[in-house]
C-alpha atoms as a PDB file:
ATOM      1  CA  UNK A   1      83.732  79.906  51.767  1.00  0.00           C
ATOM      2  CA  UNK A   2      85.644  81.045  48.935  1.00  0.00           C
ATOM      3  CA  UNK A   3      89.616  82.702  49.413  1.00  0.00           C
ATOM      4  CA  UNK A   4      89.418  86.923  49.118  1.00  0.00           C
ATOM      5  CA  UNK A   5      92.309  87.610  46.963  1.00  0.00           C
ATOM      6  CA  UNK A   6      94.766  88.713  49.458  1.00  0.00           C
ATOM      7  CA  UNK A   7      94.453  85.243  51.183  1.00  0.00           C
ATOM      8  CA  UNK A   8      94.484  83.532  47.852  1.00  0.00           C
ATOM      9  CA  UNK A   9      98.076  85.340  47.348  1.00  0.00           C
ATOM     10  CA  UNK A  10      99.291  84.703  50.577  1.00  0.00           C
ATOM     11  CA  UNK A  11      98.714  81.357  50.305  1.00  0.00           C
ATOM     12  CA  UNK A  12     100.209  80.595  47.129  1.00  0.00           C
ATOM     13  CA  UNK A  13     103.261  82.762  48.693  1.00  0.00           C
ATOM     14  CA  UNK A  14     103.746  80.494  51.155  1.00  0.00           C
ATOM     15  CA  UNK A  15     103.567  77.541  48.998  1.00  0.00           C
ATOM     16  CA  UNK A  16     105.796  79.256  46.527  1.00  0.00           C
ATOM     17  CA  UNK A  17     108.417  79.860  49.289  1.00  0.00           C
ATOM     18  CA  UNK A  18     108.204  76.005  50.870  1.00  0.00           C
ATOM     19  CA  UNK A  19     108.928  74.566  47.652  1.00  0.00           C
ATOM     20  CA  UNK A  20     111.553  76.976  47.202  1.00  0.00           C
ATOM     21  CA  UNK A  21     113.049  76.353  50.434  1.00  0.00           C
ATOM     22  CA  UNK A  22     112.434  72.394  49.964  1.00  0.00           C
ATOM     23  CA  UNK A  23     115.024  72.489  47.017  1.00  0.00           C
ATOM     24  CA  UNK A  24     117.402  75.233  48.113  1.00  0.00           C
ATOM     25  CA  UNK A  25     117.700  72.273  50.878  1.00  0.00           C
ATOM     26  CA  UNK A  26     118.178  69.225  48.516  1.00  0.00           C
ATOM     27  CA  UNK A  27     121.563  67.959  46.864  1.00  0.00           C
ATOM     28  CA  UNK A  28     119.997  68.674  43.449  1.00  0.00           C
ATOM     29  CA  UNK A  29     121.824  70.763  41.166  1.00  0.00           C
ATOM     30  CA  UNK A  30     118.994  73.693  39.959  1.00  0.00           C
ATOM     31  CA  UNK A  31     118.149  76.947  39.102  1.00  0.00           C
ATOM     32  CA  UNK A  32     115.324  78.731  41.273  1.00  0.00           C
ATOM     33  CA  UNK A  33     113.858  81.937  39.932  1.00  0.00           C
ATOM     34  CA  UNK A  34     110.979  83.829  41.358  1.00  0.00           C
ATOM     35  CA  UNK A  35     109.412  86.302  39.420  1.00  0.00           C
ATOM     36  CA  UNK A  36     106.349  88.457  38.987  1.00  0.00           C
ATOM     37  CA  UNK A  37     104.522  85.569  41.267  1.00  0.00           C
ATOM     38  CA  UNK A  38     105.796  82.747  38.998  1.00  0.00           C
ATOM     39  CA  UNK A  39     108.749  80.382  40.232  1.00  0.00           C
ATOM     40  CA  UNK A  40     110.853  78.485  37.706  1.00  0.00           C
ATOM     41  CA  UNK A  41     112.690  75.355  38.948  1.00  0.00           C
ATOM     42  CA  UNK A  42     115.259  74.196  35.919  1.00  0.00           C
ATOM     43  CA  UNK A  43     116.740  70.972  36.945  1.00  0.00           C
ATOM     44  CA  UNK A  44     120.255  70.261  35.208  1.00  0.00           C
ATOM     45  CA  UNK A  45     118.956  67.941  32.560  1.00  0.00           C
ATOM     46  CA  UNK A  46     117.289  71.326  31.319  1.00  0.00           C
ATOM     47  CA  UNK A  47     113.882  69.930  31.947  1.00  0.00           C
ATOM     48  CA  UNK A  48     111.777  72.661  34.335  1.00  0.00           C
ATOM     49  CA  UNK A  49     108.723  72.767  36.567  1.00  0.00           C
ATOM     50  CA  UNK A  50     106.761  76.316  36.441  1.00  0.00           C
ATOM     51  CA  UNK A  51     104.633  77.404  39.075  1.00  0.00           C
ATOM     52  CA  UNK A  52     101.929  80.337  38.505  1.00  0.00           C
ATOM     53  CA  UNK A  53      99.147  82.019  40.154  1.00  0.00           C
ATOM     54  CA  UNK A  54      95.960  81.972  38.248  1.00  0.00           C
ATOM     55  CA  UNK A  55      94.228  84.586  40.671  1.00  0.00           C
ATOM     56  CA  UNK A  56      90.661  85.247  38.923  1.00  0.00           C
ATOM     57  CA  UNK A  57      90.119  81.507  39.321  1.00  0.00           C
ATOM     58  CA  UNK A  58      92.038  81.307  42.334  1.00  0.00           C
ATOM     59  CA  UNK A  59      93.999  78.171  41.640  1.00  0.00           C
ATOM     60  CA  UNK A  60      98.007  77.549  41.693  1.00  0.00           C
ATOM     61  CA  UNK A  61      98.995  76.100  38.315  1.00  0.00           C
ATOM     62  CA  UNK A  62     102.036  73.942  37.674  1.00  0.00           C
ATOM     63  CA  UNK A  63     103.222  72.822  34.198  1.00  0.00           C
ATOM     64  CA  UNK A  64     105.617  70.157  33.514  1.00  0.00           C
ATOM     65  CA  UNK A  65     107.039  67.660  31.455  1.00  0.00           C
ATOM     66  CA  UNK A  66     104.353  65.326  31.841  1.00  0.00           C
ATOM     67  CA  UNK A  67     101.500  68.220  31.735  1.00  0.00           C
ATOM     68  CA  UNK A  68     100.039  71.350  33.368  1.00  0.00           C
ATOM     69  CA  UNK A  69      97.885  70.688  36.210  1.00  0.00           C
ATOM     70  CA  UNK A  70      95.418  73.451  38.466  1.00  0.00           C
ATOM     71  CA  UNK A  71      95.487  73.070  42.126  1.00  0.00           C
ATOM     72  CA  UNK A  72      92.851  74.360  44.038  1.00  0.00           C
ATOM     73  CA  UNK A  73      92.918  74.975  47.977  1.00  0.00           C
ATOM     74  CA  UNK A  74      91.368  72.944  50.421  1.00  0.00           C
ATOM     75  CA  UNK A  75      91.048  75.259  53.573  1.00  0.00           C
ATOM     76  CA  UNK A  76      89.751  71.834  55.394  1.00  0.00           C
ATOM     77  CA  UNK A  77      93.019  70.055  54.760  1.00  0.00           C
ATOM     78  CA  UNK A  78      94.893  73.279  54.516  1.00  0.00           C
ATOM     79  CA  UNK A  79      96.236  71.840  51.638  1.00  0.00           C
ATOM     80  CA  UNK A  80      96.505  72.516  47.546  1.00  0.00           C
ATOM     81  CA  UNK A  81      94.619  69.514  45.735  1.00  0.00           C
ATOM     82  CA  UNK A  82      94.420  68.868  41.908  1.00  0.00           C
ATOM     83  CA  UNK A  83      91.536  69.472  40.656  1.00  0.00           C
ATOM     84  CA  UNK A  84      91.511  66.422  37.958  1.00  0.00           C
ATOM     85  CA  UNK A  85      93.362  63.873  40.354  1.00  0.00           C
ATOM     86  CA  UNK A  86      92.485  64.839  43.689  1.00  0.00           C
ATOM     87  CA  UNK A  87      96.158  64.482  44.120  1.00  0.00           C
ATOM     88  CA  UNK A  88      98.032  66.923  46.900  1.00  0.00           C
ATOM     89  CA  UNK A  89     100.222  69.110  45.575  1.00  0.00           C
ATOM     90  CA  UNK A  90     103.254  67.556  47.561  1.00  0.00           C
ATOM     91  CA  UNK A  91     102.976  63.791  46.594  1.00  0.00           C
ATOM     92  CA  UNK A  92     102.656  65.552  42.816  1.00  0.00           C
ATOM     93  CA  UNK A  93     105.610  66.945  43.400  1.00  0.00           C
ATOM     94  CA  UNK A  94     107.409  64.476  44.635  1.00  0.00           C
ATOM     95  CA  UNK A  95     106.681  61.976  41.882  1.00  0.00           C
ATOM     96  CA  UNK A  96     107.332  64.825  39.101  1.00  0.00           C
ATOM     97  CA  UNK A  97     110.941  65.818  40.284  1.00  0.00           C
ATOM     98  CA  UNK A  98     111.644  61.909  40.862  1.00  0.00           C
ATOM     99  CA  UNK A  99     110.457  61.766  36.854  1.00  0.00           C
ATOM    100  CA  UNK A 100     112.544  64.692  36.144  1.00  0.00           C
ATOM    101  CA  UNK A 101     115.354  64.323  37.709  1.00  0.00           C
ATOM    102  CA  UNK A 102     115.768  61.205  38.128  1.00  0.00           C
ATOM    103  CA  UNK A 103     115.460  62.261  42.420  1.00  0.00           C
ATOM    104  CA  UNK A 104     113.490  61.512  45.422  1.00  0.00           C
ATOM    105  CA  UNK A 105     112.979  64.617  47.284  1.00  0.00           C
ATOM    106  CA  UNK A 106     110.181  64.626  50.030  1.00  0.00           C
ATOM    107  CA  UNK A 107     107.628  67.538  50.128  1.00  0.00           C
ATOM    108  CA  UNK A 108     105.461  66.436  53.252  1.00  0.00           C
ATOM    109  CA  UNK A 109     104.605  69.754  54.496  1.00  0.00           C
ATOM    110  CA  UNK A 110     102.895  70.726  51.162  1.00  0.00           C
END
């Protein structure tokens, strides 16, 4: 069954707002900035992660340093999986911001 479009935003909402919460939690000095659906994370070494919503193909896209990568959602899991590694969007996450910042920061709930 595929997401209707209101799900599809809720759902990258949500996401949107764990992650934010996840580093407004962490010792890590950064910039957050949500807007227009797309949340910016600039670490202090100036490198950033972007987050957007890609709603016609209903798929959460993050670009960073080491590439942009689509996440699509697996309402089985109830999670957001990559749709060239099969990787969940939290262990991604976790092993980008360790690259990036040089910081282990745990995202288990994505």
């Amino acid at each position: 069954m595929s997401l209707t479009e209101a799900r599809f935003h809720d759902l990258v909402d949500a996401v949107q707002q764990a992650v934010e919460d996840i580093f407004d939690d962490c010792d890590l000095d950064l910039d957050l900035e949500n807007s227009g659906g797309v949340l910016t994370v600039r670490f202090e070494n100036g490198t950033q992660l972007i987050f957007s919503r890609q709603a016609p193909i209903r798929q959460l896209w993050l670009a960073a340093r080491s590439g942009g990568f689509h996440f699509d959602y697996d309402q089985a899991s109830d999670r957001w999986i990559c749709d060239s590694s099969d990787e969940q969007l939290g262990e991604m996450l976790e092993r980008i911001t360790l690259e990036q910042s040089g910081e282990s920061i745990e995202f288990d709930e994505l």
